[in-house]
PDB file of N, CA and C in Angstrom:
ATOM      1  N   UNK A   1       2.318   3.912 -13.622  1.00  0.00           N
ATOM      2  CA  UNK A   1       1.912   3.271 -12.382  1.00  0.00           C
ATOM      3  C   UNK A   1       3.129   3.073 -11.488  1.00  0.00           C
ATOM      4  N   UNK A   2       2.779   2.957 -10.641  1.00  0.00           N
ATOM      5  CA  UNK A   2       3.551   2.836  -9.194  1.00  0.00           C
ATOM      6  C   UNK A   2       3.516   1.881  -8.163  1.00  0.00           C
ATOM      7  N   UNK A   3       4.554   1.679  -6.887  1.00  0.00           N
ATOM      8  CA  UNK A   3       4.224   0.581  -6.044  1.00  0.00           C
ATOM      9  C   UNK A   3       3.904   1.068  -5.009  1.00  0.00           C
ATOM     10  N   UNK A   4       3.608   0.530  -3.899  1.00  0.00           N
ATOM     11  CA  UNK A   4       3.500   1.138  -2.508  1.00  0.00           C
ATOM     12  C   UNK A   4       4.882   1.773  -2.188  1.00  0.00           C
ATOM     13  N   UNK A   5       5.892   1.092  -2.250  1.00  0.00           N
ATOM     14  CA  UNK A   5       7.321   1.422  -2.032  1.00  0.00           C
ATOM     15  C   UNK A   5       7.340   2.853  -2.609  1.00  0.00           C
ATOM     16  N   UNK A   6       7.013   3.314  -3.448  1.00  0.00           N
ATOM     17  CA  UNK A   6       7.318   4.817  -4.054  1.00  0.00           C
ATOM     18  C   UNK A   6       6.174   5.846  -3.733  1.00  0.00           C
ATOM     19  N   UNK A   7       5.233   5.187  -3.413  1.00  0.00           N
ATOM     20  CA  UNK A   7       4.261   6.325  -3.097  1.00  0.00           C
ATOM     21  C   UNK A   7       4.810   6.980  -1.978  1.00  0.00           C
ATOM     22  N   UNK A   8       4.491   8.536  -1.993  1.00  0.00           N
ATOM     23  CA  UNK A   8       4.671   9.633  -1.050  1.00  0.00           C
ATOM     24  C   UNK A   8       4.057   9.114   0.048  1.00  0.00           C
ATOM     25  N   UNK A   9       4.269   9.329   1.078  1.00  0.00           N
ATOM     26  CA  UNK A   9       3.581   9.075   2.408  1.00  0.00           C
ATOM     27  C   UNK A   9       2.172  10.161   2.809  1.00  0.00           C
ATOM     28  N   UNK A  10       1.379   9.202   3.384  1.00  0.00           N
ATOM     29  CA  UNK A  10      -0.105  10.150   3.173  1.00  0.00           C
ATOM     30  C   UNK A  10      -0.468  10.370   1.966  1.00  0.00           C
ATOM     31  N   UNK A  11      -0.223   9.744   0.664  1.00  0.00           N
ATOM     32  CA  UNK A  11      -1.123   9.765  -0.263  1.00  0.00           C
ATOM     33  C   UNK A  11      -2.219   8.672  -0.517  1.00  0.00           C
ATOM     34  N   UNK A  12      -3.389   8.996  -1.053  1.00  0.00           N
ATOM     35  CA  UNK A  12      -4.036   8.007  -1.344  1.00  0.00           C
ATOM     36  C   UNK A  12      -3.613   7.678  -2.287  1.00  0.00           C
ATOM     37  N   UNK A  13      -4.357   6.213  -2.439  1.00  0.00           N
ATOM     38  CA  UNK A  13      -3.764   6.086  -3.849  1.00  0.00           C
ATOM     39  C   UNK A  13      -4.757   4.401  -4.295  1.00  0.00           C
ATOM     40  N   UNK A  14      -4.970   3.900  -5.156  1.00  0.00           N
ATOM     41  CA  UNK A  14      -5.872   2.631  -5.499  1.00  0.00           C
ATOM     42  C   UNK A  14      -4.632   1.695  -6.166  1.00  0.00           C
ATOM     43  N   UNK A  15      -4.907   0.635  -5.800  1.00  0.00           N
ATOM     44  CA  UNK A  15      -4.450  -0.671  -5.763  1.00  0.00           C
ATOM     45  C   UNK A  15      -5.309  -0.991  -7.273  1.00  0.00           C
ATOM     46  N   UNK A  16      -3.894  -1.242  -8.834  1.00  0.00           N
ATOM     47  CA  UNK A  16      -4.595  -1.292  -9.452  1.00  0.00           C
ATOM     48  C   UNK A  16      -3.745  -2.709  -9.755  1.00  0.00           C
ATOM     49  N   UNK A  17      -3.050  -3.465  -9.257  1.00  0.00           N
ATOM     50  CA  UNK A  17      -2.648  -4.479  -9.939  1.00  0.00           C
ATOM     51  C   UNK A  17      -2.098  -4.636  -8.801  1.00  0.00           C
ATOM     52  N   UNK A  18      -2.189  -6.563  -8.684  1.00  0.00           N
ATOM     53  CA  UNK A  18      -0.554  -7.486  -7.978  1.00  0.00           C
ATOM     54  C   UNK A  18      -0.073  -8.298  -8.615  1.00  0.00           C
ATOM     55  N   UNK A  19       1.229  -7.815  -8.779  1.00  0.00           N
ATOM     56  CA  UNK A  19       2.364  -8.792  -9.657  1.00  0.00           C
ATOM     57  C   UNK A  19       2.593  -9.353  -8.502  1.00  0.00           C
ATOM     58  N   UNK A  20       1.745 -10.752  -8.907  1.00  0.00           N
ATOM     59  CA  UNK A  20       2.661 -11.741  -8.027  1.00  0.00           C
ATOM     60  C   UNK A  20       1.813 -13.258  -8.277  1.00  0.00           C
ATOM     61  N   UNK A  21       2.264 -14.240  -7.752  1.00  0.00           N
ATOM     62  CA  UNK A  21       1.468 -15.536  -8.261  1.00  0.00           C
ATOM     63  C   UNK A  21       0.330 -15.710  -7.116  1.00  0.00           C
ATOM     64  N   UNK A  22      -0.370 -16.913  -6.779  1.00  0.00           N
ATOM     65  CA  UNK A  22      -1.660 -17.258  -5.897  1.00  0.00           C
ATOM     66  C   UNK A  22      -1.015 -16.854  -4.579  1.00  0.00           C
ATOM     67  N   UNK A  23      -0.055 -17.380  -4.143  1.00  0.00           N
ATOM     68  CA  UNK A  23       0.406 -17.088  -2.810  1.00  0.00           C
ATOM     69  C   UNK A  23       0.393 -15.531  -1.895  1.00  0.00           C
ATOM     70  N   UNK A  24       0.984 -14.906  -2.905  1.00  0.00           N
ATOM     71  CA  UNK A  24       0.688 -13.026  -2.673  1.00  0.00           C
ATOM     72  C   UNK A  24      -0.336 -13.060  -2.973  1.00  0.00           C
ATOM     73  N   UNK A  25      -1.528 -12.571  -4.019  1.00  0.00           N
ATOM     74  CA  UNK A  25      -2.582 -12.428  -3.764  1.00  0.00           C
ATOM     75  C   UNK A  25      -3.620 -12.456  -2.782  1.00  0.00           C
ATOM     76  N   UNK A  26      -3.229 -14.424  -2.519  1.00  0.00           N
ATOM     77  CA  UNK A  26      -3.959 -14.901  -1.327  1.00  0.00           C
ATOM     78  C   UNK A  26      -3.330 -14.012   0.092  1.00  0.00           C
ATOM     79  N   UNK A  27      -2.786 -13.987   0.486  1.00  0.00           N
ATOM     80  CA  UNK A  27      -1.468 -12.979   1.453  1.00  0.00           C
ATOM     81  C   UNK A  27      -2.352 -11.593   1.731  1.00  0.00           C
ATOM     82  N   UNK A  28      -2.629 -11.093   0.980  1.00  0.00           N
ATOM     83  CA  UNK A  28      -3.115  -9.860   0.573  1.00  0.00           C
ATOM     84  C   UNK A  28      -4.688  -9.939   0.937  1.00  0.00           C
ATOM     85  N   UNK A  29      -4.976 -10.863  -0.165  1.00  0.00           N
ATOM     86  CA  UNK A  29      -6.876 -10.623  -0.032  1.00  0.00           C
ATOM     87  C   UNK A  29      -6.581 -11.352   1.481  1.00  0.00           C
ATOM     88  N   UNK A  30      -6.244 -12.075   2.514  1.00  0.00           N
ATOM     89  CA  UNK A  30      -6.327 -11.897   3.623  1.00  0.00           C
ATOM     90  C   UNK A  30      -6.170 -10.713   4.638  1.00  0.00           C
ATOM     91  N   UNK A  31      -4.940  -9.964   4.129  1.00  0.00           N
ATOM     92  CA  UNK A  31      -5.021  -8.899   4.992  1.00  0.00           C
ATOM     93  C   UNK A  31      -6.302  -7.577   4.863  1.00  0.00           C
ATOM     94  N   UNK A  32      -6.732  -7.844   3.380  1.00  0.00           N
ATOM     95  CA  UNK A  32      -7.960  -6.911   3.269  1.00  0.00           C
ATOM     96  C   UNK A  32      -7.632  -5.776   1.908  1.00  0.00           C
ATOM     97  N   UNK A  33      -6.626  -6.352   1.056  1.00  0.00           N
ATOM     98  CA  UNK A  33      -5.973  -5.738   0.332  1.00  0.00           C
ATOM     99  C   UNK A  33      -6.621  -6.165  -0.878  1.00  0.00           C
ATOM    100  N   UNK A  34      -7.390  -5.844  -2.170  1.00  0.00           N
ATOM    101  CA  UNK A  34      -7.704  -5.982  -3.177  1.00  0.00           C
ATOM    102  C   UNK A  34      -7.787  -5.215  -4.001  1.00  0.00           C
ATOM    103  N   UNK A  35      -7.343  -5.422  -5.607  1.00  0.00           N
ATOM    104  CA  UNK A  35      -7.792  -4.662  -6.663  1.00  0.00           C
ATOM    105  C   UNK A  35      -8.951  -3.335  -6.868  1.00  0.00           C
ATOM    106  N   UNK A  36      -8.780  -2.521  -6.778  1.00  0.00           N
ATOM    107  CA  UNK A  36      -9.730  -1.237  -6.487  1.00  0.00           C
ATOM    108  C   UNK A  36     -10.064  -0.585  -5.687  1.00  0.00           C
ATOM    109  N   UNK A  37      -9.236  -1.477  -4.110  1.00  0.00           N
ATOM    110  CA  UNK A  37      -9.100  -0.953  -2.923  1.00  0.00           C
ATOM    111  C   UNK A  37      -8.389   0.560  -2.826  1.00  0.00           C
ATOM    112  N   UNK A  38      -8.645   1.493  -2.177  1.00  0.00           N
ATOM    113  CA  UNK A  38      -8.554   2.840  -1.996  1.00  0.00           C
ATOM    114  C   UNK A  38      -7.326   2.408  -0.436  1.00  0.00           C
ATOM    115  N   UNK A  39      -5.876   2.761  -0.555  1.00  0.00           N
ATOM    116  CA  UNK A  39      -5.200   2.651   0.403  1.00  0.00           C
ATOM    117  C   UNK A  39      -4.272   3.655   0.265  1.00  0.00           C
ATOM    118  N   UNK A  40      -3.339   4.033   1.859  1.00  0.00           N
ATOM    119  CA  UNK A  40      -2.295   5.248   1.818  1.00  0.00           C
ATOM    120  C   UNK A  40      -1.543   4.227   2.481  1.00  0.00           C
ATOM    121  N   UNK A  41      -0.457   5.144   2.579  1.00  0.00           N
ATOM    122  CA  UNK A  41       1.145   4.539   3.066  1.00  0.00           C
ATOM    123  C   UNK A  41       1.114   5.623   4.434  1.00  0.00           C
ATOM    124  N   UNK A  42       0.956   4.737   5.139  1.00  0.00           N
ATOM    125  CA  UNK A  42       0.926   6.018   6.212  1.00  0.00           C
ATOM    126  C   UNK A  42       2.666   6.133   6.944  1.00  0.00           C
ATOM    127  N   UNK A  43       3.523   5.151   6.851  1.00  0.00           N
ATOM    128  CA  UNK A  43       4.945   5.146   7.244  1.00  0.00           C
ATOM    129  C   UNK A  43       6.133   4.202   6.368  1.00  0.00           C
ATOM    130  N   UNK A  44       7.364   4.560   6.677  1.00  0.00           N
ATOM    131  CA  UNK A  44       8.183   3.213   5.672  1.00  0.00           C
ATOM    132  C   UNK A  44       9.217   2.966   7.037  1.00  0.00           C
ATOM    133  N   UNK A  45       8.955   1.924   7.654  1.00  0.00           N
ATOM    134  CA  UNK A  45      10.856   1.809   8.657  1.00  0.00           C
ATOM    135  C   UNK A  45      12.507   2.167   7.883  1.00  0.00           C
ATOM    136  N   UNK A  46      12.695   2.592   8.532  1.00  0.00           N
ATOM    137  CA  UNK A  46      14.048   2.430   7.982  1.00  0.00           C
ATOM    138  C   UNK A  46      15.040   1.879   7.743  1.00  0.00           C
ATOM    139  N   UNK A  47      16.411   1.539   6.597  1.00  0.00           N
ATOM    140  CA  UNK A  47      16.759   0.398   6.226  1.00  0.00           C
ATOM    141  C   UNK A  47      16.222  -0.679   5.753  1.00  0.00           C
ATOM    142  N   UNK A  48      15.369  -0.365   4.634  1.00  0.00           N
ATOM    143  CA  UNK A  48      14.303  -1.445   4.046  1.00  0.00           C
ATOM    144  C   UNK A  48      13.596  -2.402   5.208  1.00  0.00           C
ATOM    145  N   UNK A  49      13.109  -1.656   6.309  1.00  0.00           N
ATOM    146  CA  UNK A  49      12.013  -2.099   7.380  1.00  0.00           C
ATOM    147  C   UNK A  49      10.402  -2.824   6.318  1.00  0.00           C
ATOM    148  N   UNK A  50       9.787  -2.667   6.707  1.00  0.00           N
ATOM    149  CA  UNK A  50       8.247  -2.808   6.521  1.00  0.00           C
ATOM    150  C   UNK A  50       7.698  -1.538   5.844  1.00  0.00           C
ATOM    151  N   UNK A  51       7.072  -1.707   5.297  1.00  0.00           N
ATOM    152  CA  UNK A  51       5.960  -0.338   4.892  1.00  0.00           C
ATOM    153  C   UNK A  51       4.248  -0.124   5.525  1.00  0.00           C
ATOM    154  N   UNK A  52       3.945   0.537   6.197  1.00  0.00           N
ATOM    155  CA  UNK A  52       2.936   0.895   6.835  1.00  0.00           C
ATOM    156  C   UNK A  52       1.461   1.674   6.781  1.00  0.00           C
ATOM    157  N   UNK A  53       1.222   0.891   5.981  1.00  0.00           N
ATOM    158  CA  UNK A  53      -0.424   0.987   4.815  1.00  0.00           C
ATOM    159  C   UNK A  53      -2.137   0.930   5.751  1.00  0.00           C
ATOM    160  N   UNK A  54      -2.542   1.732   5.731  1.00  0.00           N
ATOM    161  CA  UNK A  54      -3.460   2.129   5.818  1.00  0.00           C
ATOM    162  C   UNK A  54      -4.762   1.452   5.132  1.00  0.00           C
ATOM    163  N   UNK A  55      -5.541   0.656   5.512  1.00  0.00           N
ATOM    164  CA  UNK A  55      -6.728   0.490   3.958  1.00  0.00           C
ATOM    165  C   UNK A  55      -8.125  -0.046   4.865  1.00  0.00           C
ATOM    166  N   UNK A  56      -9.211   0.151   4.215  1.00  0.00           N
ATOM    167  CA  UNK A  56     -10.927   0.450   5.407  1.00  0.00           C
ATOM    168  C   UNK A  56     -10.353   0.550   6.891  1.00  0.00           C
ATOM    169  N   UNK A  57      -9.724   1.630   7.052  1.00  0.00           N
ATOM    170  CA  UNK A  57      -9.430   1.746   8.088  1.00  0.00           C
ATOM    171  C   UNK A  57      -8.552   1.169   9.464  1.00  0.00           C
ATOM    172  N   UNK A  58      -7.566   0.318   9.365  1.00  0.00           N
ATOM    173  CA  UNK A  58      -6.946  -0.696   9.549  1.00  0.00           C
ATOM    174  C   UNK A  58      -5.314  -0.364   9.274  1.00  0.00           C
ATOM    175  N   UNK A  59      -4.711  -0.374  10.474  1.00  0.00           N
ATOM    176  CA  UNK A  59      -3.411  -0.330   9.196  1.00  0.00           C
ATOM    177  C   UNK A  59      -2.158  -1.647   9.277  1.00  0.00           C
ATOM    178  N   UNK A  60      -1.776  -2.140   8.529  1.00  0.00           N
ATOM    179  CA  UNK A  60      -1.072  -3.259   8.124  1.00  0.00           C
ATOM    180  C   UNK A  60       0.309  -3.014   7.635  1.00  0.00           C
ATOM    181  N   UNK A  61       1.077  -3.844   8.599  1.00  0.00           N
ATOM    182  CA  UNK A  61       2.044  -3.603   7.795  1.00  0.00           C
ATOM    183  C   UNK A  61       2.632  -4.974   6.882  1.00  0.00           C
ATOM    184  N   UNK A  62       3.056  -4.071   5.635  1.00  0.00           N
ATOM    185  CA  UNK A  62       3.614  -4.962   4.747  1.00  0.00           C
ATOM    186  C   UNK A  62       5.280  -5.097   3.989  1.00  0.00           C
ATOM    187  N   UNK A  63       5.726  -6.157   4.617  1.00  0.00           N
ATOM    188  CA  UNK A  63       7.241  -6.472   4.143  1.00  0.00           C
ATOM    189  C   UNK A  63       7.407  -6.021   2.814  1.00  0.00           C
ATOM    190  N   UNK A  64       8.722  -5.128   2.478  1.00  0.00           N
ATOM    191  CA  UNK A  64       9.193  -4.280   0.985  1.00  0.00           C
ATOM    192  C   UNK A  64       8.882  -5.237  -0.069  1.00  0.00           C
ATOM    193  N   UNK A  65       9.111  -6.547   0.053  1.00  0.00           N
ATOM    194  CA  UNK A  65       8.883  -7.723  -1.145  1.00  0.00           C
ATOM    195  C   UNK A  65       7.692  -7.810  -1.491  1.00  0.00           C
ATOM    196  N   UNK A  66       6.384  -7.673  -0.648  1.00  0.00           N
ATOM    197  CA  UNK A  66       5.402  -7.661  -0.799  1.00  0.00           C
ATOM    198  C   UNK A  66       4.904  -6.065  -1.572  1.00  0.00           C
ATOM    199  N   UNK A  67       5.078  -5.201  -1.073  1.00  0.00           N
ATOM    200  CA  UNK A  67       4.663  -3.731  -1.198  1.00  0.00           C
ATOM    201  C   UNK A  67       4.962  -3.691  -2.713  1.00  0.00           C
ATOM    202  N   UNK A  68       6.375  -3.957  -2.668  1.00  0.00           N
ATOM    203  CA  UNK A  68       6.880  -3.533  -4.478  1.00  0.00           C
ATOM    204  C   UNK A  68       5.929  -4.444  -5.430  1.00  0.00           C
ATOM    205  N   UNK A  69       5.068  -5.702  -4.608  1.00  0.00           N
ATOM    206  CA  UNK A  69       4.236  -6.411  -5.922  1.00  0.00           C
ATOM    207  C   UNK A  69       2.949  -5.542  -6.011  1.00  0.00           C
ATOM    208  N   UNK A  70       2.611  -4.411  -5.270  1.00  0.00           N
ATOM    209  CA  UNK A  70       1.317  -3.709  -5.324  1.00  0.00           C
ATOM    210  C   UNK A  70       1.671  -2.719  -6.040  1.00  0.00           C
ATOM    211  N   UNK A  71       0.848  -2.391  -6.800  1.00  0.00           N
ATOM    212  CA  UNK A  71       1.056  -1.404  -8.499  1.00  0.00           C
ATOM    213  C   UNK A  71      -0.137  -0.669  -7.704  1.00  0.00           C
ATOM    214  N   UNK A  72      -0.043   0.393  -7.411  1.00  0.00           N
ATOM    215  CA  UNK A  72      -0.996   1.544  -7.260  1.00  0.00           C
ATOM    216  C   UNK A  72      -1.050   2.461  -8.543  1.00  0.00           C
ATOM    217  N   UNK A  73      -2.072   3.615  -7.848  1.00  0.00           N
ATOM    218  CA  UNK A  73      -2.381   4.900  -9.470  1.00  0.00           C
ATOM    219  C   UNK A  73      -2.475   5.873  -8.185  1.00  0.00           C
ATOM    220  N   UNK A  74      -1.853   7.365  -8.101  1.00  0.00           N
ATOM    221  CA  UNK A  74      -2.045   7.794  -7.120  1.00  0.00           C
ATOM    222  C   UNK A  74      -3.076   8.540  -7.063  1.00  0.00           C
ATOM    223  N   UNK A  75      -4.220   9.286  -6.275  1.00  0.00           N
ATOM    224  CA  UNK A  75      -5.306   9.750  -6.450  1.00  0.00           C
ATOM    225  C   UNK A  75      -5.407  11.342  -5.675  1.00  0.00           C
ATOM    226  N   UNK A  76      -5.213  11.931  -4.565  1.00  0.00           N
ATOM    227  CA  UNK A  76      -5.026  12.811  -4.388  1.00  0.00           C
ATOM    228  C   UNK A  76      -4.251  13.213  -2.593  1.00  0.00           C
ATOM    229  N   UNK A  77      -3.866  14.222  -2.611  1.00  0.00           N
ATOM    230  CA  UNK A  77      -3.010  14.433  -1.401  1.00  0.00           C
ATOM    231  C   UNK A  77      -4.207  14.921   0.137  1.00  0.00           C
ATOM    232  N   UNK A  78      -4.249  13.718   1.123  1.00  0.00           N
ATOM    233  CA  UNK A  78      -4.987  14.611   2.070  1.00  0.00           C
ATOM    234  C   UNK A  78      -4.342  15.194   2.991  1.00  0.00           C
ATOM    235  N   UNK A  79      -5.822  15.974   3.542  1.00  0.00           N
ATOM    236  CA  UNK A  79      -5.239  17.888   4.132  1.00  0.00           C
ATOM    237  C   UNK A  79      -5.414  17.328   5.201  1.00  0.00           C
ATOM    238  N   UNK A  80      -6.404  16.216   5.976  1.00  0.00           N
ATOM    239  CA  UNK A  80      -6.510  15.838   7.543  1.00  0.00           C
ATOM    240  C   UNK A  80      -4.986  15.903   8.196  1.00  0.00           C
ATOM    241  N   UNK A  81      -4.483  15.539   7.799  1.00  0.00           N
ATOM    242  CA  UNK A  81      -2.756  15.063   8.459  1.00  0.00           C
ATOM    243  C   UNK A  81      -2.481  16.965   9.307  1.00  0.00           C
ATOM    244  N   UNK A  82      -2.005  16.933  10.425  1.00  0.00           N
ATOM    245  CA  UNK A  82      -1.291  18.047  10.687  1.00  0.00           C
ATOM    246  C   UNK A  82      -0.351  18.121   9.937  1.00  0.00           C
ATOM    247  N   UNK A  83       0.164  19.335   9.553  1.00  0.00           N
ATOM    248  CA  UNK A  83       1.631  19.496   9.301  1.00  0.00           C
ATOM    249  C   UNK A  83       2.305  19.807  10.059  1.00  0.00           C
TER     250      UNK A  83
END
C-alpha cells in the first residue's frame, strides 16, 4: 500500500486506510474523503506545496501531512487525460 504522496499523477486509486487520530479523519470525511472512496492525484506543488486530489468529482487540495496519512491501493491508469 501506498499514500497519496507517492501515487503517480492521474492514477486512480481507493482510499484504503487513514493513519491518523479523530481530528484527520474528521478533516477528511469533511472534505468528502472516506474509506473506499475511488480518488486520483491530479497535481503535487512544488517544494513540498499541497497535493491536488480529485474525488466525486471535486478537486481538493490537501497539505503533504495530511496526504501521507491516506494509504491508497492503486487501481488503474486513465486514457481520458491528453498526452
Amino acid at each position: 500500500m501506498t499514500t497519496l504522496v507517492d501515487v503517480e499523477l492521474d492514477r486512480e486509486t481507493t482510499v484504503t486506510d487513514i493513519d491518523g487520530g479523530m481530528r484527520v479523519r474528521t478533516h477528511l470525511n469533511t472534505l468528502g474523503i472516506h474509506v473506499g472512496d475511488a480518488i486520483r492525484v491530479v497535481e503535487r506543488a512544488p517544494f513540498r506545496g499541497p497535493v491536488l486530489v480529485e474525488i466525486h468529482g471535486t478537486r481538493v487540495a490537501l497539505g503533504r501531512g495530511v496526504a501521507k496519512k491516506v494509504r491508497v491501493e492503486a487501481d488503474a491508469v486513465r486514457s481520458d487525460r491528453p498526452a
